[in-house]
C-alpha atoms as a PDB file:
ATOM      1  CA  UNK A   1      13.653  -7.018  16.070  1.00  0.00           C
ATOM      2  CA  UNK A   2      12.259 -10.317  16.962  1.00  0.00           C
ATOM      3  CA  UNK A   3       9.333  -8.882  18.524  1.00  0.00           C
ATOM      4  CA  UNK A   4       8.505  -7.251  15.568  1.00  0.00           C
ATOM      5  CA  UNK A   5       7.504 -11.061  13.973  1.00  0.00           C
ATOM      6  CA  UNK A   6       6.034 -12.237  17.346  1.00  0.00           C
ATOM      7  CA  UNK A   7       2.366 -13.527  16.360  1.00  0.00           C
ATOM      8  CA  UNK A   8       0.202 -13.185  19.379  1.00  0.00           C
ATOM      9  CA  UNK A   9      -3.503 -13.472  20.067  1.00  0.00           C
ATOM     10  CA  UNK A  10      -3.678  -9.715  19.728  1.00  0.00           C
ATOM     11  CA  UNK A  11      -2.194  -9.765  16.673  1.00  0.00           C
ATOM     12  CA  UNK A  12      -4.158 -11.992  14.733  1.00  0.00           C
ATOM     13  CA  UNK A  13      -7.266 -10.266  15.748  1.00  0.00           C
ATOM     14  CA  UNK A  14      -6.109  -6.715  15.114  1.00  0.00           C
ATOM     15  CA  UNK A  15      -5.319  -8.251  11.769  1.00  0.00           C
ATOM     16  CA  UNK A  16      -8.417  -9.658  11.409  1.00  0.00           C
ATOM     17  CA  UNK A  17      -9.904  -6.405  12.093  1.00  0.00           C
ATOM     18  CA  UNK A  18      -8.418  -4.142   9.643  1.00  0.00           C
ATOM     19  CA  UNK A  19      -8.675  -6.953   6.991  1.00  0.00           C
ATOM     20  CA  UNK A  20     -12.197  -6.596   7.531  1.00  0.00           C
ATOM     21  CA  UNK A  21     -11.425  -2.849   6.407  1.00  0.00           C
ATOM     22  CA  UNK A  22      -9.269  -3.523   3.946  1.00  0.00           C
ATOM     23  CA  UNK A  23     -11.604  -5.357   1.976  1.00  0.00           C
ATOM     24  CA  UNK A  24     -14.614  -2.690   2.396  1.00  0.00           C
ATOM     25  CA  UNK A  25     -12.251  -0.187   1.092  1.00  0.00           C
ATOM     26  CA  UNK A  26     -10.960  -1.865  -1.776  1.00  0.00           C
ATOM     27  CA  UNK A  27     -13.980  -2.627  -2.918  1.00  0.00           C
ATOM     28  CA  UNK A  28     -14.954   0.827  -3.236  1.00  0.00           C
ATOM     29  CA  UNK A  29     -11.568   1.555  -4.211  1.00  0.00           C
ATOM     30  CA  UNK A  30     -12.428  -0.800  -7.265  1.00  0.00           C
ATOM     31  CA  UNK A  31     -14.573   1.485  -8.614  1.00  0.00           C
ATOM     32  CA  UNK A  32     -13.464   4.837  -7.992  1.00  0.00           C
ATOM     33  CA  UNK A  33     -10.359   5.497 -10.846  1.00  0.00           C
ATOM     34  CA  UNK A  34      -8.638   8.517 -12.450  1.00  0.00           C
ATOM     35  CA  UNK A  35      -7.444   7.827 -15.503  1.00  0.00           C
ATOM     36  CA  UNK A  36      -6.590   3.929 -16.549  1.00  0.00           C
ATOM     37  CA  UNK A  37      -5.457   3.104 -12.798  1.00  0.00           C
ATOM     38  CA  UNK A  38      -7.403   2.490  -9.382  1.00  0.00           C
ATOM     39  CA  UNK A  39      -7.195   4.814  -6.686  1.00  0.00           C
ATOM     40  CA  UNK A  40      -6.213   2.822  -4.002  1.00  0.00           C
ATOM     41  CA  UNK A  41      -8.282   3.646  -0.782  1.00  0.00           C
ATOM     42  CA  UNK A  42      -6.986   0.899   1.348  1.00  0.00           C
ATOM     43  CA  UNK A  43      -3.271   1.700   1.582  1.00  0.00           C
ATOM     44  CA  UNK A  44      -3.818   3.307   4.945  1.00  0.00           C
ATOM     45  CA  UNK A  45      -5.275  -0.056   6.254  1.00  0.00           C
ATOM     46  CA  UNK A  46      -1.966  -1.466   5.170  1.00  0.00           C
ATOM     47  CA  UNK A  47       0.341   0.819   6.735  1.00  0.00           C
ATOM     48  CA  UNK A  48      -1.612   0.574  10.485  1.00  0.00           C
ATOM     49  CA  UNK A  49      -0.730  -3.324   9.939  1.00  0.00           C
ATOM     50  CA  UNK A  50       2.666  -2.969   9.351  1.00  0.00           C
ATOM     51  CA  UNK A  51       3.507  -0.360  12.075  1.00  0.00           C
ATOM     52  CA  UNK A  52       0.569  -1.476  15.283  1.00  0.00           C
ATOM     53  CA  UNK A  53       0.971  -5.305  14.386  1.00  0.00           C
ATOM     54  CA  UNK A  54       4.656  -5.864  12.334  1.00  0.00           C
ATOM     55  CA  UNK A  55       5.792  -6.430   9.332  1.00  0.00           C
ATOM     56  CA  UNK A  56       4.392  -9.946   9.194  1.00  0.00           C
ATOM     57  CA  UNK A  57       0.955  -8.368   9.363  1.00  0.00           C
ATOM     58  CA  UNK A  58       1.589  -5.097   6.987  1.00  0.00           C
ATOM     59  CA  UNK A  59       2.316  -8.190   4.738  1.00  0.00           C
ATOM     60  CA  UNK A  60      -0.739 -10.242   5.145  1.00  0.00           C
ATOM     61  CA  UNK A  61      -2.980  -7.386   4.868  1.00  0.00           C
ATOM     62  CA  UNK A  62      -0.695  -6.179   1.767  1.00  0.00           C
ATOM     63  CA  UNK A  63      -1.730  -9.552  -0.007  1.00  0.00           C
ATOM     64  CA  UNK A  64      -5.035  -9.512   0.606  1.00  0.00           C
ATOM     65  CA  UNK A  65      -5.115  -6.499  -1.102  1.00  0.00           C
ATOM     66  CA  UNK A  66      -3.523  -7.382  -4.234  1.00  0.00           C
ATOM     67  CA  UNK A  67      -5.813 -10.665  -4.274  1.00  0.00           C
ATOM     68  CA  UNK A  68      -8.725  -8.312  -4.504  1.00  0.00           C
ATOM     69  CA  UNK A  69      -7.258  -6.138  -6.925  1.00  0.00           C
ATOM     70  CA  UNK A  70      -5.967  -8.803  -9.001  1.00  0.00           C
ATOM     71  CA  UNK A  71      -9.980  -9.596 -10.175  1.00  0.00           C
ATOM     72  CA  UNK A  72     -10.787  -5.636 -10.457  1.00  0.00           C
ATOM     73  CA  UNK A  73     -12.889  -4.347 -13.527  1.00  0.00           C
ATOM     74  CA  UNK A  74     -10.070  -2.310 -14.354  1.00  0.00           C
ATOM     75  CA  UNK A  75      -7.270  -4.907 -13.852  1.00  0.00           C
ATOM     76  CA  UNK A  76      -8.850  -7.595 -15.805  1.00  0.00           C
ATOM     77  CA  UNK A  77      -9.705  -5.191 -18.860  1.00  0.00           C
ATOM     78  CA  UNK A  78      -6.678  -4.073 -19.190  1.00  0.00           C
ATOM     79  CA  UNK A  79      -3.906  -5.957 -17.605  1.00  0.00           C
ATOM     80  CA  UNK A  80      -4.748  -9.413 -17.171  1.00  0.00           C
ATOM     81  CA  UNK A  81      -5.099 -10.060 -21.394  1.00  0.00           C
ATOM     82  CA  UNK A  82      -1.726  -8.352 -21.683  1.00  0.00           C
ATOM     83  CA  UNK A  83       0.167 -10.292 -19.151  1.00  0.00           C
ATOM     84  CA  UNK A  84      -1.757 -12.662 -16.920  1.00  0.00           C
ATOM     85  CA  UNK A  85       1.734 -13.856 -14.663  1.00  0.00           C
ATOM     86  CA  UNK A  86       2.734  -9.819 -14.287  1.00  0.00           C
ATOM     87  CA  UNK A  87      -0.890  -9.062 -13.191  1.00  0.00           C
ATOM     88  CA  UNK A  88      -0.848 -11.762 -10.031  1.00  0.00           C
ATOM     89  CA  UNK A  89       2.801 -10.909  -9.460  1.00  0.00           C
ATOM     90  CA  UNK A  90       2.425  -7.208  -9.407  1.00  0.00           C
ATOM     91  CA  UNK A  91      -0.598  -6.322  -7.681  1.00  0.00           C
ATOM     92  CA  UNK A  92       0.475  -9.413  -5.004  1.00  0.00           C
ATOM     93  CA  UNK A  93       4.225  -7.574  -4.844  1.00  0.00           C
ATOM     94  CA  UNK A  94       3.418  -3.893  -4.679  1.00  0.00           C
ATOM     95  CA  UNK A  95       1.146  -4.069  -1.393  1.00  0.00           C
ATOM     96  CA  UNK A  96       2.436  -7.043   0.508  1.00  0.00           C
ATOM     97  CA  UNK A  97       6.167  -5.459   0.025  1.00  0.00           C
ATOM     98  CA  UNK A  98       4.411  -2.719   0.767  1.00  0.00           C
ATOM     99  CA  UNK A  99       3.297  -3.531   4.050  1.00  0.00           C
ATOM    100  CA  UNK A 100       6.044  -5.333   4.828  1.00  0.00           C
ATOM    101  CA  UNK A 101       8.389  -2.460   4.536  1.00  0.00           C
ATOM    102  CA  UNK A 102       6.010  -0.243   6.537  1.00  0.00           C
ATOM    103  CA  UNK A 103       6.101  -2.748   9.457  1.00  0.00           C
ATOM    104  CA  UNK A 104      10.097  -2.515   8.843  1.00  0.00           C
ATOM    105  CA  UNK A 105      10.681   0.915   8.952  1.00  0.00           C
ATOM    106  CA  UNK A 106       8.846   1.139  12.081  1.00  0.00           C
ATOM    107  CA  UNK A 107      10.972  -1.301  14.153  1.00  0.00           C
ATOM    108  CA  UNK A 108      13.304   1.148  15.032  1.00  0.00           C
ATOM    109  CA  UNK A 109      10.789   3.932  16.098  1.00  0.00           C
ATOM    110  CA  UNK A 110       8.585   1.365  18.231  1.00  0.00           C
ATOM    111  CA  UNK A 111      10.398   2.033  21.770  1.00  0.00           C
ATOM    112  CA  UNK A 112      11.144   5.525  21.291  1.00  0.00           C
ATOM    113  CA  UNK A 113      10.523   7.291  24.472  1.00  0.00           C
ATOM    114  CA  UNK A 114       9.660  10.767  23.200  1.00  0.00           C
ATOM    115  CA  UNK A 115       6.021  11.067  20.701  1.00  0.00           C
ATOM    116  CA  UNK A 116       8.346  13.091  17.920  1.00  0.00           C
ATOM    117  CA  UNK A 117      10.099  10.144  17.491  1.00  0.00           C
ATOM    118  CA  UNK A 118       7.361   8.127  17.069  1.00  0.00           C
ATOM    119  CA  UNK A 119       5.436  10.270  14.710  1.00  0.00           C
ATOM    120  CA  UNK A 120       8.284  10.483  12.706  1.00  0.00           C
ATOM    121  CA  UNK A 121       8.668   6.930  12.240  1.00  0.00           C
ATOM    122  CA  UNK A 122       4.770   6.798  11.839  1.00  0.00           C
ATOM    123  CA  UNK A 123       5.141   9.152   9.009  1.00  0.00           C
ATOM    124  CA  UNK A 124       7.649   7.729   7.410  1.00  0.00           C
ATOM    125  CA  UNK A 125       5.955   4.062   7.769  1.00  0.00           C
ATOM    126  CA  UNK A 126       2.957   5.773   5.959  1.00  0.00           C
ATOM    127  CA  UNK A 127       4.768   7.949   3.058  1.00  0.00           C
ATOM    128  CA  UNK A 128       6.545   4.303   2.141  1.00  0.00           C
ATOM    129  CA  UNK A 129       3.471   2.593   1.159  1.00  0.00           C
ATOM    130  CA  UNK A 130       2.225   4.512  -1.766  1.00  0.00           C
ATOM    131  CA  UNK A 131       5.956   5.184  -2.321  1.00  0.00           C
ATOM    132  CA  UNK A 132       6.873   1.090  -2.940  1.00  0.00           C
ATOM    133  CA  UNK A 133       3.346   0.516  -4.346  1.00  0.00           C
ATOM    134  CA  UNK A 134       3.698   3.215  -6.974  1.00  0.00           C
ATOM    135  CA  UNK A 135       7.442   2.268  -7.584  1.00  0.00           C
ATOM    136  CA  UNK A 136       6.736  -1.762  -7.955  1.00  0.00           C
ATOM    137  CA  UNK A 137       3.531  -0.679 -10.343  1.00  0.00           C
ATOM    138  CA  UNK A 138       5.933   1.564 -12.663  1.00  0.00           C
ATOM    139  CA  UNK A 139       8.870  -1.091 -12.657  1.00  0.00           C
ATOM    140  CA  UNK A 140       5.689  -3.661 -13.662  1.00  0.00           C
ATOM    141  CA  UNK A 141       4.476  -1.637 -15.970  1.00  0.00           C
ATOM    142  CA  UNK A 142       8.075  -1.423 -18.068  1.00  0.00           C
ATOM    143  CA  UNK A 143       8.705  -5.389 -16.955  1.00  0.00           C
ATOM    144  CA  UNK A 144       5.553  -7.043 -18.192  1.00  0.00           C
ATOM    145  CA  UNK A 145       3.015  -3.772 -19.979  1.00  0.00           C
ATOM    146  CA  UNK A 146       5.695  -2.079 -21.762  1.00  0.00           C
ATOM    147  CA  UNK A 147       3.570  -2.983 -24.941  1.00  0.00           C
ATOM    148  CA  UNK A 148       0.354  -1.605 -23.537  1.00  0.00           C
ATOM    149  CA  UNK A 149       2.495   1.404 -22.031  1.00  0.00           C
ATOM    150  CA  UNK A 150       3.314   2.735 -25.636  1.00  0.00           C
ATOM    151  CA  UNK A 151       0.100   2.343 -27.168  1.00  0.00           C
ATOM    152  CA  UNK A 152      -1.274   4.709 -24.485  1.00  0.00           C
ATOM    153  CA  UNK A 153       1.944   6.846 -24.925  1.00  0.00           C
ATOM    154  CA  UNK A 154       0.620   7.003 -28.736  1.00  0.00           C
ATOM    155  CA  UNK A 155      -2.466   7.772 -27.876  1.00  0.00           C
ATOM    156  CA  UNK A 156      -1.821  10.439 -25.403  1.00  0.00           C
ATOM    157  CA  UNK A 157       0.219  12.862 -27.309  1.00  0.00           C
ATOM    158  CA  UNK A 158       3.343  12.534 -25.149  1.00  0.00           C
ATOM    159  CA  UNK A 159       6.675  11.672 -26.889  1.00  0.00           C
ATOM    160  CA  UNK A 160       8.197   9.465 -23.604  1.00  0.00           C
ATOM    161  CA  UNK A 161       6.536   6.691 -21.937  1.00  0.00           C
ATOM    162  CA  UNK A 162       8.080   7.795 -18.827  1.00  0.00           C
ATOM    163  CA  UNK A 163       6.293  10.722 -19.382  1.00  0.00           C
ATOM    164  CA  UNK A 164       3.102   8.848 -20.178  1.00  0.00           C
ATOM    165  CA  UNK A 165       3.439   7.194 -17.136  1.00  0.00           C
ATOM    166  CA  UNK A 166       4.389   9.740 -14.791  1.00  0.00           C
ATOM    167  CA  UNK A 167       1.640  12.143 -15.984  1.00  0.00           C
ATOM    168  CA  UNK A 168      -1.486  10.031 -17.466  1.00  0.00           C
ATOM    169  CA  UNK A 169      -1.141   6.654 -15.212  1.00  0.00           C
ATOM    170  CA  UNK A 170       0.636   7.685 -11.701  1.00  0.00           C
ATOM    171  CA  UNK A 171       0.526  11.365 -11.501  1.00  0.00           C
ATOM    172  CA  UNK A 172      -3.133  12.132  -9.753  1.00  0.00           C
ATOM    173  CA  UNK A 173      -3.512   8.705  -8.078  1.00  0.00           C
ATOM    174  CA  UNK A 174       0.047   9.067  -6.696  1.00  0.00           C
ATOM    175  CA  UNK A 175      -0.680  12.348  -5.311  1.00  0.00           C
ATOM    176  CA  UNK A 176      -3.869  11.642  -3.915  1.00  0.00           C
ATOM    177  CA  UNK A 177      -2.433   8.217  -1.768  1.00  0.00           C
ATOM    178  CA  UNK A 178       0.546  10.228  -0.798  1.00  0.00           C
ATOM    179  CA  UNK A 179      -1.283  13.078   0.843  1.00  0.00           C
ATOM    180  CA  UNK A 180      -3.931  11.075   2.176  1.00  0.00           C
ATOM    181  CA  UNK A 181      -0.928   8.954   4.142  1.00  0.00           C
ATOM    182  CA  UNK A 182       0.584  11.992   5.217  1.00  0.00           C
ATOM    183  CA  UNK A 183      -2.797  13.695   6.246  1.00  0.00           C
ATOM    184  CA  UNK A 184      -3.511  10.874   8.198  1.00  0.00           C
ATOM    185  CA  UNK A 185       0.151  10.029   9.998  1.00  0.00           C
ATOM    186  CA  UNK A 186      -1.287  11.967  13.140  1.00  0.00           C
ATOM    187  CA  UNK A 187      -4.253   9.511  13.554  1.00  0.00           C
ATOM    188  CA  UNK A 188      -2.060   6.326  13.030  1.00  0.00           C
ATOM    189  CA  UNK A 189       0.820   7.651  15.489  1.00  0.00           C
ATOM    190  CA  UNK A 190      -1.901   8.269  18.353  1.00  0.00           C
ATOM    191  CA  UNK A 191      -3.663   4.749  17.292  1.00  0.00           C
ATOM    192  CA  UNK A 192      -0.083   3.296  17.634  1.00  0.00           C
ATOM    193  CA  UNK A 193       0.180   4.988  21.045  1.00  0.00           C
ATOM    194  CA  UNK A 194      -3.329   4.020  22.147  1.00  0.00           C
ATOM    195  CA  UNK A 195      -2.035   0.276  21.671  1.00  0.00           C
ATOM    196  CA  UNK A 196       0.779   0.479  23.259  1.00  0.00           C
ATOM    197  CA  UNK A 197      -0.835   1.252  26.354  1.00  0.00           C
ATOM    198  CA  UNK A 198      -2.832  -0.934  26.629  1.00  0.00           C
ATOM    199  CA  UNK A 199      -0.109  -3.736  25.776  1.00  0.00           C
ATOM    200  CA  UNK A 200       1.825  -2.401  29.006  1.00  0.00           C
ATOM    201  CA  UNK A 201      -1.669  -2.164  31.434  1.00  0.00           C
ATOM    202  CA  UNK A 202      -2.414  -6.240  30.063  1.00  0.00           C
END
């Protein structure tokens, strides 16, 4: 486990590196939205941190996307007037917890001998990202938007805000980051493999 928060050289650059990514995609990611909500291209970049580098650096790169998001077209319309505290503490909670966790669930999978055991863990590093972003966005939205929730619930036809939410403000951009984290499990696990490598031939 204490490996898992070492911070070494190669850390801090791979880091650095998908960072760099991070911050191309969420910048595209800023402008491409279904509905009220962001897509959120850059969860993969999140997940690679958490499982290649540890949960320290899931975390870091986690942050670094909700500091973008926080001054997003769509995130300043709409949620900053509402609730300026629950903006910064959501969109700073739901992808550094995010990444975090991803790095976490890992742990366990890491120094499995046999590459089943390893995608597994791989694919369930990647599922939990949208998972605990989507989940700390909902529980945000009924902590600190619950006013803004049921004017779009009015608006929208739908007699429960859960419903609202589910359908109108989750459902599509859910789907979308949970298939795209699934579709791409394969390409982290051999990534995660191709480091590992070359950690035992330094």
């Amino acid at each position: 486990m204490k490996e898992a928060f070492k911070i070494t050289t190669r850390t801090i650059t791979g880091t650095a590196l998908l960072t760099a990514i991070e911050l191309i995609l969420i910048l595209i990611s800023n402008y491409v939205s279904i509905g009220p909500v962001n897509i959120n291209l850059a969860l993969v970049p999140i997940a690679v941190a958490g499982i290649v580098y540890g949960p320290l650096a899931g975390l870091f790169v986690g942050l670094v996307n909700g500091l973008i998001t926080i001054f997003s077209p769509s995130t300043q319309a709409i949620f900053m007037p509402v609730s300026p505290f629950g903006t910064v503490l959501i969109c700073l909670l739901k992808t550094g917890l995010a990444g975090f966790f991803a790095g976490l669930i890992y742990v366990p999978f890491a120094k499995a001998k046999t590459q089943k055991k390893k995608l597994v863990g791989s694919i369930l590093s990647s599922i939990s990202v949208p998972l605990i972003n989507t989940g700390l966005f909902s529980v945000g939205c009924y902590t600190f938007f619950y006013g803004w929730l049921k004017d779009v619930t009015a608006s929208s036809g739908y007699d429960s805000s859960f419903l609202t939410l589910l359908l109108v403000i989750i459902g599509i951009n859910f789907i979308f980051e949970f298939v795209i984290s699934i579709l791409l499990s394969p390409s982290i696990n051999m990534l995660v493999n191709y480091y590992q490598r070359r950690v035992k031939e330094k």
